[in-house]
Each structure stands twice: as structure tokens, then as C-alpha cells.
N, C-alpha and C. Protein backbone atom coordinates (compact mmCIF):
# COMPACT_ATOMS: atom_id res chain seq x y z
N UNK A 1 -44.15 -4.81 -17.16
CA UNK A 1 -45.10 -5.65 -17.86
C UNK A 1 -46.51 -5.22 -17.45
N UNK A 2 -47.38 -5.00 -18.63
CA UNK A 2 -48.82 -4.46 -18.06
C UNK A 2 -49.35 -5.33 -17.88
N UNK A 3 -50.79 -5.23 -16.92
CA UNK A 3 -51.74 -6.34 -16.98
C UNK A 3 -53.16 -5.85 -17.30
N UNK A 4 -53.75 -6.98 -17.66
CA UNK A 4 -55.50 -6.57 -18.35
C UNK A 4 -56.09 -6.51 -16.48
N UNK A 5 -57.03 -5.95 -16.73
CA UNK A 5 -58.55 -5.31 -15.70
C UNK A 5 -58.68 -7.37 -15.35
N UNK A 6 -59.07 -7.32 -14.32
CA UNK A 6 -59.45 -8.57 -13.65
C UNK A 6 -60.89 -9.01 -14.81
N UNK A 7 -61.35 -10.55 -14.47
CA UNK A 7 -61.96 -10.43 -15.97
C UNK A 7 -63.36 -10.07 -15.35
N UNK A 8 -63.73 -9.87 -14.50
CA UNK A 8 -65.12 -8.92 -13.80
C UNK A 8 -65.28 -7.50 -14.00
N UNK A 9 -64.02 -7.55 -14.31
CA UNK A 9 -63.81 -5.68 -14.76
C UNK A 9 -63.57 -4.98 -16.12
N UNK A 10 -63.75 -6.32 -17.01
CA UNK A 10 -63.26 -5.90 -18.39
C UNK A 10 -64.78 -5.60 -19.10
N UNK A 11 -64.72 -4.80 -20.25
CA UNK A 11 -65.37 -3.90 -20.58
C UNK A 11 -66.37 -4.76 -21.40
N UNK A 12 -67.52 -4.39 -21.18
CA UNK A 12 -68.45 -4.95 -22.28
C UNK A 12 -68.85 -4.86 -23.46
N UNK A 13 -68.66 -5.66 -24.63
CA UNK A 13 -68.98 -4.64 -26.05
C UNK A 13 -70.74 -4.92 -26.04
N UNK A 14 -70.95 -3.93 -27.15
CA UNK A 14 -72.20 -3.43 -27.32
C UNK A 14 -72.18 -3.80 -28.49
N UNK A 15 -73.42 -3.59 -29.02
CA UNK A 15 -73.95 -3.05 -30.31
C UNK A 15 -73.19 -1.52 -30.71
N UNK A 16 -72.95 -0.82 -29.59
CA UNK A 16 -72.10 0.43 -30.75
C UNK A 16 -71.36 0.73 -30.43
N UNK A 17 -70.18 -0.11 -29.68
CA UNK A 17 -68.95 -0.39 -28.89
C UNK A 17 -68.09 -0.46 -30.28
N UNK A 18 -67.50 -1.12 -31.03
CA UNK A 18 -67.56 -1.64 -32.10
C UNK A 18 -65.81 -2.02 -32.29
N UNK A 19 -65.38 -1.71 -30.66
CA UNK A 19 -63.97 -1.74 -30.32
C UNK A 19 -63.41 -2.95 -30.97
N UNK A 20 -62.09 -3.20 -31.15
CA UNK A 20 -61.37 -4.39 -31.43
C UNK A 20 -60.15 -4.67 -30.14
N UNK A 21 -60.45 -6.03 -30.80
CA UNK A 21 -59.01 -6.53 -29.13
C UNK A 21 -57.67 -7.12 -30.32
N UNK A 22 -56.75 -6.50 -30.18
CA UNK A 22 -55.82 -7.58 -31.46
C UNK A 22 -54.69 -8.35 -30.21
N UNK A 23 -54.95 -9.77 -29.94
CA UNK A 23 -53.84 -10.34 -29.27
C UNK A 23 -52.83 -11.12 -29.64
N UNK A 24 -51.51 -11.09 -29.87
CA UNK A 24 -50.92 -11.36 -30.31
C UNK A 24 -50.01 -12.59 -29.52
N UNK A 25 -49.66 -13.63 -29.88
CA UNK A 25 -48.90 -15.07 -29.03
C UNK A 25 -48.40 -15.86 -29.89
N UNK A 26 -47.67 -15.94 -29.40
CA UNK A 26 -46.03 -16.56 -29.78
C UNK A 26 -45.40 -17.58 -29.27
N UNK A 27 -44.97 -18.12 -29.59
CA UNK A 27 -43.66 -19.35 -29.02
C UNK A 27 -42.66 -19.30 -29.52
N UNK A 28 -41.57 -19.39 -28.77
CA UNK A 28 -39.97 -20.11 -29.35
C UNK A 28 -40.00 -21.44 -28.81
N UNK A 29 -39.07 -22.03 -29.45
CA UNK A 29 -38.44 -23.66 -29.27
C UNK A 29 -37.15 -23.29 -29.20
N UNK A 30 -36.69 -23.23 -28.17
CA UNK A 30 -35.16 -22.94 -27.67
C UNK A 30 -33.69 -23.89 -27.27
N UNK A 31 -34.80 -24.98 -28.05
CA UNK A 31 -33.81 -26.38 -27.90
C UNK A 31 -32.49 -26.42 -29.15
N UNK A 32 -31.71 -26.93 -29.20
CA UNK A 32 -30.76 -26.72 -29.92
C UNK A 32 -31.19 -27.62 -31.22
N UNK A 33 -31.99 -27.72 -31.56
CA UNK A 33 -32.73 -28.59 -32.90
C UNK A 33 -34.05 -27.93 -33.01
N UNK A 34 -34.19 -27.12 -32.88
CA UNK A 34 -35.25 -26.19 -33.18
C UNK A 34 -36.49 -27.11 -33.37
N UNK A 35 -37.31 -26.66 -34.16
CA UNK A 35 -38.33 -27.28 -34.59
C UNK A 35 -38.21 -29.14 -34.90
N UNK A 36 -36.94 -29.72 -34.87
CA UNK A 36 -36.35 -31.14 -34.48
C UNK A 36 -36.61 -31.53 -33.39
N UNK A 37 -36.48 -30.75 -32.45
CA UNK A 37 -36.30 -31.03 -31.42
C UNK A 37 -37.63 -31.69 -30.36
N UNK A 38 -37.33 -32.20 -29.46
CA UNK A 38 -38.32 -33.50 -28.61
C UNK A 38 -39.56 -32.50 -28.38
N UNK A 39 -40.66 -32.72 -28.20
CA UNK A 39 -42.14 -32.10 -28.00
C UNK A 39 -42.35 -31.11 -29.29
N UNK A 40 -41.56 -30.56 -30.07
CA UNK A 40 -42.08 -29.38 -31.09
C UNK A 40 -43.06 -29.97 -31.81
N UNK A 41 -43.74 -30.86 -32.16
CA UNK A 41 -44.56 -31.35 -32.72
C UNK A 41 -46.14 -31.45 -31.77
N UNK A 42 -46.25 -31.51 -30.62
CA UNK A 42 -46.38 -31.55 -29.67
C UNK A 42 -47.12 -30.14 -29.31
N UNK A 43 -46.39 -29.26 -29.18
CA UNK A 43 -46.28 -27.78 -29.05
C UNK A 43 -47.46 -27.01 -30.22
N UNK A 44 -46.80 -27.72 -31.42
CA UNK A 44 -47.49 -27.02 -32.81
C UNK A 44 -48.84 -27.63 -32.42
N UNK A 45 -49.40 -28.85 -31.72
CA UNK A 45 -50.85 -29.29 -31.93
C UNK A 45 -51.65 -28.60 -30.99
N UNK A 46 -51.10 -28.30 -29.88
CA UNK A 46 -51.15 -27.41 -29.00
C UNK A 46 -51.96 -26.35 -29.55
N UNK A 47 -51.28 -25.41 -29.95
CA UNK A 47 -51.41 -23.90 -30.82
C UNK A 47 -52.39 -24.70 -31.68
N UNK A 48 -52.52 -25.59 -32.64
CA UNK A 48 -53.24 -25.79 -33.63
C UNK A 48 -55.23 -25.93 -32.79
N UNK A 49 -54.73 -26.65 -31.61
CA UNK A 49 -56.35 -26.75 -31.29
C UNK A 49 -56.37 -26.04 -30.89
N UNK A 50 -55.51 -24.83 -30.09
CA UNK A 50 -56.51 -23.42 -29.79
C UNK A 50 -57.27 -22.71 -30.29
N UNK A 51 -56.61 -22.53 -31.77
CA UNK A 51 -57.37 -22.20 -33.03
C UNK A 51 -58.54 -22.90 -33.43
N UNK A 52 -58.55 -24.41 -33.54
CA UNK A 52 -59.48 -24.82 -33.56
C UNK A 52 -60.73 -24.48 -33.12
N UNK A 53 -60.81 -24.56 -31.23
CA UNK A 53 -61.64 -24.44 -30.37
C UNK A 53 -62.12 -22.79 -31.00
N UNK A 54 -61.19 -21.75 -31.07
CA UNK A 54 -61.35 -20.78 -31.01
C UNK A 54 -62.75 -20.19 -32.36
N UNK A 55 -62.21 -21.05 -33.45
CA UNK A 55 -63.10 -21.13 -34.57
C UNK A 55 -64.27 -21.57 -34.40
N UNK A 56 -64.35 -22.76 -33.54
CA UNK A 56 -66.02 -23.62 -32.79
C UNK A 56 -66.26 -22.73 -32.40
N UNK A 57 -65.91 -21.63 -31.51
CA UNK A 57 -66.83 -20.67 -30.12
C UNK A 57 -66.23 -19.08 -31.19
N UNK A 58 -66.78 -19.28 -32.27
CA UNK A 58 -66.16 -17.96 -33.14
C UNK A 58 -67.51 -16.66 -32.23
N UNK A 59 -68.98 -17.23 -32.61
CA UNK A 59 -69.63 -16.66 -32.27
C UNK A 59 -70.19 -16.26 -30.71
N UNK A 60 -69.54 -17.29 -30.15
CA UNK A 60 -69.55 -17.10 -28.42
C UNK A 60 -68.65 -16.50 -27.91
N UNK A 61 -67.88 -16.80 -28.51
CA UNK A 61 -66.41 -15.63 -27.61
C UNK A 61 -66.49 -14.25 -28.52
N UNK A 62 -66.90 -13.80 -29.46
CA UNK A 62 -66.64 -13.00 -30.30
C UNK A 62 -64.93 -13.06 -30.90
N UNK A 63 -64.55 -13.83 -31.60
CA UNK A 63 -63.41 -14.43 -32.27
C UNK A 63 -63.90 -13.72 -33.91
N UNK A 64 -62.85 -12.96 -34.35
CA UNK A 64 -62.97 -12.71 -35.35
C UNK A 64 -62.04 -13.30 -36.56
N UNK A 65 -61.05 -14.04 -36.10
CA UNK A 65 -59.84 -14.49 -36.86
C UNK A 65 -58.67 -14.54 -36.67
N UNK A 66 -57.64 -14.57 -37.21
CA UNK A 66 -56.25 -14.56 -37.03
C UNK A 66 -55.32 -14.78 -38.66
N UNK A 67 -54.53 -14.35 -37.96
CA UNK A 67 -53.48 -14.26 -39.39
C UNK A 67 -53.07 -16.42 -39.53
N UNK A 68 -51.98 -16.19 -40.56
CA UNK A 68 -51.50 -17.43 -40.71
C UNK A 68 -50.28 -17.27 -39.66
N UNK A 69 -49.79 -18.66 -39.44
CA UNK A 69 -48.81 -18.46 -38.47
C UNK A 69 -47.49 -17.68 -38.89
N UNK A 70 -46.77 -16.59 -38.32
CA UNK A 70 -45.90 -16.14 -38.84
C UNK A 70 -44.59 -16.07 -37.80
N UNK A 71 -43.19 -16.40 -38.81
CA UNK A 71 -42.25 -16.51 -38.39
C UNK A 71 -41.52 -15.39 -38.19
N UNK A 72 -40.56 -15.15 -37.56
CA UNK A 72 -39.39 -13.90 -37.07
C UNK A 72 -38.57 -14.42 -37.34
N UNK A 73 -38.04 -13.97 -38.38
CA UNK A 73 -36.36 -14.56 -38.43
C UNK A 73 -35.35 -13.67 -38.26
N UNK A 74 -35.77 -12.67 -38.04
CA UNK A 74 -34.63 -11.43 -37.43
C UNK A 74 -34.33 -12.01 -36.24
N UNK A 75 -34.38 -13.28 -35.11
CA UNK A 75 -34.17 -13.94 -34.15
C UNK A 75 -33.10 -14.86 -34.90
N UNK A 76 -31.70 -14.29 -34.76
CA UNK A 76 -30.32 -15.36 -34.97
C UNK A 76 -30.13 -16.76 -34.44
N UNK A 77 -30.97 -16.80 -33.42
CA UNK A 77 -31.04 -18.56 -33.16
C UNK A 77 -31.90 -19.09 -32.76
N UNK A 78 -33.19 -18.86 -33.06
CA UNK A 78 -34.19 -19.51 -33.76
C UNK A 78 -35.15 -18.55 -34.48
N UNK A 79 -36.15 -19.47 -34.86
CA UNK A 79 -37.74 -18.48 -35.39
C UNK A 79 -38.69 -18.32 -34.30
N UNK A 80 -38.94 -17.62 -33.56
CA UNK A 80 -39.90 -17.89 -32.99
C UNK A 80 -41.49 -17.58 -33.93
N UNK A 81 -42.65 -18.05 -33.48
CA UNK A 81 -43.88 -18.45 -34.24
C UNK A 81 -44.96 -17.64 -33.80
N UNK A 82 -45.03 -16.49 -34.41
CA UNK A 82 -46.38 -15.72 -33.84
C UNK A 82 -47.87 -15.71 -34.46
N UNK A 83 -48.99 -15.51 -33.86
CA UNK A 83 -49.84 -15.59 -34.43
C UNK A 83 -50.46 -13.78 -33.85
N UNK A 84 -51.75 -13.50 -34.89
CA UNK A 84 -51.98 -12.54 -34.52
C UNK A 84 -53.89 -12.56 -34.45
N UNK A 85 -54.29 -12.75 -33.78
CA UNK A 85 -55.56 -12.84 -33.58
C UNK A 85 -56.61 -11.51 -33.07
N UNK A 86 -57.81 -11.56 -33.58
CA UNK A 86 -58.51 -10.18 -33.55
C UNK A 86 -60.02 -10.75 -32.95
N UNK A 87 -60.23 -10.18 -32.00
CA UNK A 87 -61.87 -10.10 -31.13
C UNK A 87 -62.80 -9.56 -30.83
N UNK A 88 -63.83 -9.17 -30.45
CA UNK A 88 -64.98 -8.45 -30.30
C UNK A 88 -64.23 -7.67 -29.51
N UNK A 89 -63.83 -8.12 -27.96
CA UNK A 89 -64.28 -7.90 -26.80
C UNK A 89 -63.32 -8.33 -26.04
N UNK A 90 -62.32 -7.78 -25.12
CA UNK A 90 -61.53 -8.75 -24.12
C UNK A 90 -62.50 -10.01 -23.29
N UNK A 91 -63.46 -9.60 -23.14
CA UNK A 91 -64.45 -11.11 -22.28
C UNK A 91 -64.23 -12.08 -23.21
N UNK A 92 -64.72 -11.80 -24.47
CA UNK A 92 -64.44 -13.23 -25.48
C UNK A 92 -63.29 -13.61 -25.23
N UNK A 93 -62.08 -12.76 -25.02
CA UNK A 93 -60.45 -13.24 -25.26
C UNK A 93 -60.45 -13.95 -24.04
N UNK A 94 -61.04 -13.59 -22.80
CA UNK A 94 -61.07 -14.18 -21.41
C UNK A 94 -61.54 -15.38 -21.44
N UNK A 95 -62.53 -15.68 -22.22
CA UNK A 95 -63.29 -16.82 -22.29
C UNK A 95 -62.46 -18.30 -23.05
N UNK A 96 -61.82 -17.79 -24.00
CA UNK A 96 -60.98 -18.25 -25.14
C UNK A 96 -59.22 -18.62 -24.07
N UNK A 97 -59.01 -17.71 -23.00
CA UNK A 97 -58.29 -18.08 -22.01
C UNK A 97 -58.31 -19.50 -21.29
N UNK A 98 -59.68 -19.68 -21.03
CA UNK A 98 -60.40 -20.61 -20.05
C UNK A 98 -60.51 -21.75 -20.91
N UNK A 99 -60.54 -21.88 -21.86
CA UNK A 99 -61.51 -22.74 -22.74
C UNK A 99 -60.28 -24.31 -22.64
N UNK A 100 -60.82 -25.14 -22.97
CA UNK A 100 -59.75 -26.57 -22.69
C UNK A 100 -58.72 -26.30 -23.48
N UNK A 101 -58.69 -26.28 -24.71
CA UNK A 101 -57.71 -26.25 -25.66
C UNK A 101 -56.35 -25.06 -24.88
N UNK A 102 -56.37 -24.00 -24.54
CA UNK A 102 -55.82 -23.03 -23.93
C UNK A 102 -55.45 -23.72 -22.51
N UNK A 103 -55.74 -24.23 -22.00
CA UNK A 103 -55.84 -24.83 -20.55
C UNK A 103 -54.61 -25.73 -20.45
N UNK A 104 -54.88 -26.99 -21.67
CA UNK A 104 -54.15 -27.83 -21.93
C UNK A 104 -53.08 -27.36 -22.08
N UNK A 105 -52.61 -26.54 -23.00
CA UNK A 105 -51.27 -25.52 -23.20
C UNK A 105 -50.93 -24.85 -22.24
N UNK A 106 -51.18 -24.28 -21.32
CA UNK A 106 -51.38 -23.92 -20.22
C UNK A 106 -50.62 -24.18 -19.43
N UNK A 107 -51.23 -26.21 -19.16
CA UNK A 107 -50.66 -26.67 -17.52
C UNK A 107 -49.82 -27.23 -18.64
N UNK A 108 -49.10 -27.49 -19.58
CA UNK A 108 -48.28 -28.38 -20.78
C UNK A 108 -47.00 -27.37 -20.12
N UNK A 109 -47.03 -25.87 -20.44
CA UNK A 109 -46.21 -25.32 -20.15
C UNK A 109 -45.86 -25.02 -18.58
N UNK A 110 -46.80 -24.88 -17.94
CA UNK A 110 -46.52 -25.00 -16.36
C UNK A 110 -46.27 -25.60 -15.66
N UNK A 111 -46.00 -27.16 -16.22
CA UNK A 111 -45.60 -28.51 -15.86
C UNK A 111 -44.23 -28.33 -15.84
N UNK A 112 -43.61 -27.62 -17.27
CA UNK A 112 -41.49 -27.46 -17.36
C UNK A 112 -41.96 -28.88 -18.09
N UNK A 113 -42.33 -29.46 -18.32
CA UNK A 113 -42.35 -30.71 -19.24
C UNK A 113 -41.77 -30.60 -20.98
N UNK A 114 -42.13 -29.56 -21.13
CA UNK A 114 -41.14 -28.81 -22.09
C UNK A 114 -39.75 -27.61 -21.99
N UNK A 115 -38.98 -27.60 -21.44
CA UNK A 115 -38.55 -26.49 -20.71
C UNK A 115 -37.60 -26.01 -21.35
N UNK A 116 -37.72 -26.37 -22.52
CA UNK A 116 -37.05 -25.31 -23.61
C UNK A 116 -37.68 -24.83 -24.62
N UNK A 117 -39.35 -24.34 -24.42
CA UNK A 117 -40.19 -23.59 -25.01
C UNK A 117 -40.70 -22.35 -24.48
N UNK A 118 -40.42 -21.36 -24.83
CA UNK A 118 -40.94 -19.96 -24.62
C UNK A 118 -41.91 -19.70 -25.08
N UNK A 119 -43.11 -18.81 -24.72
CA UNK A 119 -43.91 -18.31 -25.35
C UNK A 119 -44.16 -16.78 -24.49
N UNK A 120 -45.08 -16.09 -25.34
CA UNK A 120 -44.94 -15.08 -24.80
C UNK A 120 -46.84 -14.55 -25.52
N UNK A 121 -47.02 -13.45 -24.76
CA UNK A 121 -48.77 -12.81 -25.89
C UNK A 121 -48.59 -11.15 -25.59
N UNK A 122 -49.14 -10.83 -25.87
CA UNK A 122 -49.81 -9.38 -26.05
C UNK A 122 -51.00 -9.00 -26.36
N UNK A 123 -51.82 -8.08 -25.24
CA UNK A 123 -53.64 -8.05 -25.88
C UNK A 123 -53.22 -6.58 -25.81
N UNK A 124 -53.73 -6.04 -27.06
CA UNK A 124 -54.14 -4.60 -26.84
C UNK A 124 -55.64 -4.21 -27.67
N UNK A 125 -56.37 -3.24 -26.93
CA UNK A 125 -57.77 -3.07 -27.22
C UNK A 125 -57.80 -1.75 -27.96
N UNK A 126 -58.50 -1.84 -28.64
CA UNK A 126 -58.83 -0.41 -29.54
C UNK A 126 -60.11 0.25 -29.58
N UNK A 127 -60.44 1.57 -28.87
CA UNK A 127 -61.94 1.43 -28.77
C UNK A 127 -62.66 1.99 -30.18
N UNK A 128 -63.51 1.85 -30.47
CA UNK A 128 -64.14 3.12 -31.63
C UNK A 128 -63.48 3.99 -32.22
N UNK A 129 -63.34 4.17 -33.53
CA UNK A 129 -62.66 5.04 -33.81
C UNK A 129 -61.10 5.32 -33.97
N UNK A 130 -60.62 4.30 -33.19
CA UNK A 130 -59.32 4.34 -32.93
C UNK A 130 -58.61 3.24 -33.60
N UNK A 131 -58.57 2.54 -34.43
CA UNK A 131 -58.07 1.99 -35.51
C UNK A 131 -58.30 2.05 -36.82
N UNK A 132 -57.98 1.76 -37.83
CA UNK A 132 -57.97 1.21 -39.38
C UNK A 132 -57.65 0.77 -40.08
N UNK A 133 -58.27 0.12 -41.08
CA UNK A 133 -57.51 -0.85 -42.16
C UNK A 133 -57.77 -0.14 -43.52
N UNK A 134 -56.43 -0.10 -44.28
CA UNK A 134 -56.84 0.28 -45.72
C UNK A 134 -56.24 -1.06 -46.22
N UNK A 135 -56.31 -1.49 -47.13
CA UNK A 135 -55.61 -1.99 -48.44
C UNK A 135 -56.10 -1.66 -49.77
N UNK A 136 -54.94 -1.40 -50.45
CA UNK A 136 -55.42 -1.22 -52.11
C UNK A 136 -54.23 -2.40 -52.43
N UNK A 137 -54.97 -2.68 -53.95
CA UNK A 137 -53.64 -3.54 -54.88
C UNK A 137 -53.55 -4.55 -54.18
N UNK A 138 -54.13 -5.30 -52.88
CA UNK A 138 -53.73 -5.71 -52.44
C UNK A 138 -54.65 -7.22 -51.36
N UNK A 139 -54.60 -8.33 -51.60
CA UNK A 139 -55.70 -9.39 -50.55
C UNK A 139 -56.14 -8.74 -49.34
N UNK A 140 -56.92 -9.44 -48.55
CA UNK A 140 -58.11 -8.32 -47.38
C UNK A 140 -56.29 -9.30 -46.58
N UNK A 141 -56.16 -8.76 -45.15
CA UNK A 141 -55.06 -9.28 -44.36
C UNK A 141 -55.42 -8.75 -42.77
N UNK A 142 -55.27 -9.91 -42.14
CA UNK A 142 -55.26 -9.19 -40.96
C UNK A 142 -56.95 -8.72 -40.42
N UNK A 143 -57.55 -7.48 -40.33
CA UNK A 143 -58.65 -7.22 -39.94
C UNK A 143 -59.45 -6.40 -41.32
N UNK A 144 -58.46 -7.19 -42.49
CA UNK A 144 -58.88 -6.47 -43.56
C UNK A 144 -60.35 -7.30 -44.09
């Protein structure tokens, strides 16, 4: 399992940095009533005000967006729920770490107060140059 640069050590964007961060986070509900089941409602408001917060501090964290929530159903016993979110800068993503909404979810899950919810993330950074988006025929998606 990799880990990000301590957040004193993560990289600063610029004006001609112009890098992207795409982080990706997820949950399963691993209870035998899936999305029925006790706290999933709970869970979803969770995720819902991160987004929230994340949209308030769009321009302070450098938050550029996120997809709609999307399901996996190639997972035979359940869906788990990913989202895919895109940033200036890992500091913004660090910041967006810290922030209450994230916090709350946080100690929610570090409590076991739910303890048949998984979640899981992924940050990977792209500097200059090193990504792209085309679409034709087709709605803007993603970092389109």
C-alpha cells in the first residue's frame, strides 16, 4: 500500500504547475441488507456533506469536482459506491482531509460504530503534461 509525502512535503501548485490530483473513495455496506441495512442512511449523509463542504471551500482547497456517485456491480455481494474527485493540488486534498465534514466520517468509522462498512480511497497526481481528456459525440465527464 503506497503512501502520500507527509502534508509539509507535498508539492505546491503554481500558476504553471497546472498538475491534477484525481482521488478516488469508496464505501461498501457489508451488512447482509445492503443499503437496508442499520446506519446506511447515515453513511450516505456522511459522503453527502463531504461533498458539500468540499463545494463551499471549491476555491480554497482547489476542488475541481467529482463525478456522480458510481456503483460496481461486478462485486457479487454487494455494490460498493465510488466517487471520483479531481483537484488542483494534493494540499487542497490535505486540507479537504482535515475539514469537519471528513473528520466526522472519519471518527464515525474509527469508532466500529458501523462495523460493517468498508471504505477504501486512492490519490494519484498527474504533473503537466501527463494527462488528457478527449471527448467527441459525447457530454464534458469527469475532467472533461
Amino acid at each position: 500500500m503506497g503512501q502520500l509525502p507527509e502534508p509539509e512535503k507535498l508539492p505546491e501548485a503554481s500558476e504553471t504547475s497546472e498538475g491534477v490530483v484525481m482521488f478516488l473513495l469508496g464505501a461498501r455496506l457489508n451488512h447482509p441488507l445492503g443499503k437496508l441495512g442499520p446506519g446506511a442512511v447515515e453513511v450516505n449523509e456522511v459522503f453527502n456533506d463531504m461533498w458539500r463542504e468540499a463545494e463551499k471551500n471549491r476555491g480554497k482547497w482547489g476542488y475541481l469536482g467529482r463525478t456522480a456517485t458510481l456503483v460496481d456491480f461486478s462485486d457479487t455481494e454487494r455494490a460498493p459506491t465510488i466517487w471520483i474527485s479531481y483537484w488542483k493540488d494534493l494540499k487542497g486534498l490535505q486540507k479537504f482531509s482535515e475539514g469537519a465534514a471528513h473528520r466526522l466520517g472519519q471518527n464515525m468509522y474509527n469508532s466500529k460504530k458501523l462495523p460493517f462498512v468498508g471504505i477504501m480511497h486512492e490519490t494519484y497526481y498527474a504533473p503537466k503534461g501527463c494527462w488528457e481528456t478527449i471527448y467527441d459525440n459525447m457530454p464534458p465527464w469527469g475532467l472533461g
